[in-house]
C-alpha atoms as a PDB file:
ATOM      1  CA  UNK A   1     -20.900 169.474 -79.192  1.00  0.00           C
ATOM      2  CA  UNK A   2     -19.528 172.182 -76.863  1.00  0.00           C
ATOM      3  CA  UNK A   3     -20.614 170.234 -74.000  1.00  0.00           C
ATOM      4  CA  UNK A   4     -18.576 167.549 -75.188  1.00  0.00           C
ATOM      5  CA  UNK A   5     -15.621 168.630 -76.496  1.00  0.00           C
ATOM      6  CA  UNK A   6     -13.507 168.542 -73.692  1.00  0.00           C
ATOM      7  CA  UNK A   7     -14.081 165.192 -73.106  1.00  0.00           C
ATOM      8  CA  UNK A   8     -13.811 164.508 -76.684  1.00  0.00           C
ATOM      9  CA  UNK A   9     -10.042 166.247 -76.738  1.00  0.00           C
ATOM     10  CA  UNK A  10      -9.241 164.262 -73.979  1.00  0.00           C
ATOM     11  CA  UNK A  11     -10.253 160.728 -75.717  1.00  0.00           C
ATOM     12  CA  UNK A  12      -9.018 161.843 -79.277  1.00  0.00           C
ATOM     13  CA  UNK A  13      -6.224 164.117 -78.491  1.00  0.00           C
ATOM     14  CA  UNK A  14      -5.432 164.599 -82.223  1.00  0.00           C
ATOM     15  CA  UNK A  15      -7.113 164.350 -85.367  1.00  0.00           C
ATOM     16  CA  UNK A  16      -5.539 160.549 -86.476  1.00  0.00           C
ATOM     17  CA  UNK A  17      -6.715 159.254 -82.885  1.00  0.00           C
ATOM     18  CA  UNK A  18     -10.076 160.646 -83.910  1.00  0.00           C
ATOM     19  CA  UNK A  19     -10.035 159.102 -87.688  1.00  0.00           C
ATOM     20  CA  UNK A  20      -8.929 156.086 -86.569  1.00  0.00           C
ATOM     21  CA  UNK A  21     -10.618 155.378 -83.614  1.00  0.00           C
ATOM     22  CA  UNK A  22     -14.374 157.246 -82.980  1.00  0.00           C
ATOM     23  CA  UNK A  23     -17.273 155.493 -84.650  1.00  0.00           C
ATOM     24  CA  UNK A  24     -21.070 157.063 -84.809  1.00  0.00           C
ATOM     25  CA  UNK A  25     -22.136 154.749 -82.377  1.00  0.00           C
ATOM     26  CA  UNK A  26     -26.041 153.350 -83.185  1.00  0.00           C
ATOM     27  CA  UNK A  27     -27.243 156.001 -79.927  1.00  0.00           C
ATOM     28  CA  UNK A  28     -25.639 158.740 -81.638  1.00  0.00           C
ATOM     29  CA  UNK A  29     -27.079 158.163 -84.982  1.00  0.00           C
ATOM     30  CA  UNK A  30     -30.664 157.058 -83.511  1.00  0.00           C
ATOM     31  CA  UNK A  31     -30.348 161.012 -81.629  1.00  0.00           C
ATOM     32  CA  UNK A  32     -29.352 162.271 -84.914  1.00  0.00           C
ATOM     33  CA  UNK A  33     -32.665 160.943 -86.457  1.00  0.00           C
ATOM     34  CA  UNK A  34     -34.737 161.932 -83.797  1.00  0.00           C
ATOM     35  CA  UNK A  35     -33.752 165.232 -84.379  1.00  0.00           C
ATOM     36  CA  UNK A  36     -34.029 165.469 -87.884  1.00  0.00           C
ATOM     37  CA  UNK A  37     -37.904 164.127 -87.426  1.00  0.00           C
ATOM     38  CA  UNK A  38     -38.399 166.930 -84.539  1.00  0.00           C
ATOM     39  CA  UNK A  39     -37.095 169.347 -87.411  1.00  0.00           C
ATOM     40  CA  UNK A  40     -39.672 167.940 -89.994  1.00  0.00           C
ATOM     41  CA  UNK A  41     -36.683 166.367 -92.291  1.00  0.00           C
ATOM     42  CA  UNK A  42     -38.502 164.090 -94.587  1.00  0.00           C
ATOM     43  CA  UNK A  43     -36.632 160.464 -94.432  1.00  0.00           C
ATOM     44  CA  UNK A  44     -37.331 157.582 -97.175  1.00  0.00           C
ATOM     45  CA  UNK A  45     -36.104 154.350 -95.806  1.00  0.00           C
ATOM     46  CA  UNK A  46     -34.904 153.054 -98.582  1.00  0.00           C
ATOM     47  CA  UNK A  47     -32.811 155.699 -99.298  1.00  0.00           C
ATOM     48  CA  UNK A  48     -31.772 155.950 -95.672  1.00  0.00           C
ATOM     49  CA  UNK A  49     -30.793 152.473 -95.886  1.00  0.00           C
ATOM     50  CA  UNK A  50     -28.070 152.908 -98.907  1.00  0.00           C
ATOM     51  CA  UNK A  51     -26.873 156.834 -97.611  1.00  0.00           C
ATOM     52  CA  UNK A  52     -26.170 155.621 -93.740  1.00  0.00           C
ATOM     53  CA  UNK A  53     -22.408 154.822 -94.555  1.00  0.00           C
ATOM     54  CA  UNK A  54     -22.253 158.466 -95.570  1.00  0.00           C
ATOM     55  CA  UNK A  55     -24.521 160.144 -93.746  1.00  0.00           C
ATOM     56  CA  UNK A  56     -22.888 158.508 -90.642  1.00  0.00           C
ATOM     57  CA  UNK A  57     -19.423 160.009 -92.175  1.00  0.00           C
ATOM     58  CA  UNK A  58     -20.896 163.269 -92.933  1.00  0.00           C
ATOM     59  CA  UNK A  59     -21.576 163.102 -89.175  1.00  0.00           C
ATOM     60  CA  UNK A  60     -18.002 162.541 -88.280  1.00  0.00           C
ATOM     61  CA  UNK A  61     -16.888 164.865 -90.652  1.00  0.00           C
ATOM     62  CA  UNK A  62     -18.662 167.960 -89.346  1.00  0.00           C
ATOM     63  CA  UNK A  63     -17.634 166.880 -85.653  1.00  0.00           C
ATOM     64  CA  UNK A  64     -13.854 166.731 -86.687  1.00  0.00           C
ATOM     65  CA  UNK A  65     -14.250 170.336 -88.321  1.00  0.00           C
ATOM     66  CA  UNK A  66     -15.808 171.481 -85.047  1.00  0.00           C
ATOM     67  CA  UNK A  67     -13.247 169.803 -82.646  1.00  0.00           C
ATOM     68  CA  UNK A  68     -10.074 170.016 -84.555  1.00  0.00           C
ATOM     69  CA  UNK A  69      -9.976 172.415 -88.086  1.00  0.00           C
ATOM     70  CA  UNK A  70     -12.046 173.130 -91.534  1.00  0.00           C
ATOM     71  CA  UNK A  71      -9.392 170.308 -92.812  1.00  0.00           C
ATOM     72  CA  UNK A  72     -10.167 167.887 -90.556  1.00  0.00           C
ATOM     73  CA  UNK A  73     -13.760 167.861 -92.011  1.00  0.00           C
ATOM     74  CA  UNK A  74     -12.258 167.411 -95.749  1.00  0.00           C
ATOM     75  CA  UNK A  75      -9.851 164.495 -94.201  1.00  0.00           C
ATOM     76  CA  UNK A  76     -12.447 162.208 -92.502  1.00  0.00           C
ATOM     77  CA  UNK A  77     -14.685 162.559 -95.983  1.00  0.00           C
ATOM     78  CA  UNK A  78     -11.758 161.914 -97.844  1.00  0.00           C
ATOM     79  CA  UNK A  79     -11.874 158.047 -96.455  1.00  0.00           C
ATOM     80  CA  UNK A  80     -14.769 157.133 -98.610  1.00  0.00           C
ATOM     81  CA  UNK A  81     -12.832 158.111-101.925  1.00  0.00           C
ATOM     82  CA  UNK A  82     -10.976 155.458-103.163  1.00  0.00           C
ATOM     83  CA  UNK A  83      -8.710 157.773-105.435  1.00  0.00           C
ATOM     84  CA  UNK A  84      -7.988 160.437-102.800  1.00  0.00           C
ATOM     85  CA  UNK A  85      -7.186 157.078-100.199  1.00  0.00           C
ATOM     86  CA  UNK A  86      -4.819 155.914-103.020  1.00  0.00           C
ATOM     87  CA  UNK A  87      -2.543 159.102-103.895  1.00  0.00           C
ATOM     88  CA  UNK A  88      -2.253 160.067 -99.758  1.00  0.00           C
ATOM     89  CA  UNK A  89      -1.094 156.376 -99.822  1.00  0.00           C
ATOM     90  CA  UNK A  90       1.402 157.091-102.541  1.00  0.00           C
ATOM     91  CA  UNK A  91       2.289 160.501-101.747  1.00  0.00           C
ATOM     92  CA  UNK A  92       3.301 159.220 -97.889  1.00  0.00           C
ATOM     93  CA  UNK A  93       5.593 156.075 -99.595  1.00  0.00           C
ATOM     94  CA  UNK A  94       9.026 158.325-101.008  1.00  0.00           C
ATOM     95  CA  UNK A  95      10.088 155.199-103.076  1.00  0.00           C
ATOM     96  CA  UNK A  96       6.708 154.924-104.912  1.00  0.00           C
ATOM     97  CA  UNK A  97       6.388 158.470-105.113  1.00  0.00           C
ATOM     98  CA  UNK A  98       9.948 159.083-106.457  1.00  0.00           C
ATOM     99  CA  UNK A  99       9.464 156.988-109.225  1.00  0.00           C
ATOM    100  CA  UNK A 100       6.322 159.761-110.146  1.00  0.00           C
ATOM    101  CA  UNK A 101       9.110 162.358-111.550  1.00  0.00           C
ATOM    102  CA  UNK A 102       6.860 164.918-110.412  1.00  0.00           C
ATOM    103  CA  UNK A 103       8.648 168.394-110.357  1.00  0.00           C
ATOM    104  CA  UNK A 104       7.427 171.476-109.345  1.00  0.00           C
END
């Protein structure tokens, strides 16, 4: 990561150019289980086959936290929950969430 992280900054100068925009690319995720067999990880493929969606956003997560902030890791994992997706959606429209009544 730290050999990569200026170049990194450069592409994704902020953390909704990253979100939007940087993908685990098939390299980076074939290094990522090379390493985890030179570590002695254990891997069932069949169970690597339905956790790569998350695993590969786990990934993305943990590089966010390390390029940007500890929030930036809770952001990008926060795009697999549909119910977290839905009230930032709701919470960013004022007419939608007006009609909430929520008062502090």
């Amino acid at each position: 990561m730290d050999g990569n992280r200026k170049k990194l900054h450069r592409k994704y100068p902020s953390l909704k150019s990253y979100t939007g925009k940087f993908e685990i690319t098939p390299a980076l995720f074939n290094t990522f289980l090379k390493d985890a067999g030179k570590a002695k990880v254990k891997m069932d493929s069949v169970a690597l086959k339905h956790s790569i969606r998350f695993i590969k956003l786990q990934i993305k997560a943990l590089i966010a936290r390390d390029l940007f902030n500890q929030n930036a890791y809770f952001e990008v994992m926060a795009t697999m929950d549909h119910t977290i997706r839905k009230a930032l959606d709701v919470m960013q429209n004022d007419t939608v969430f007006m009609k909430l009544h929520i008062q502090e």
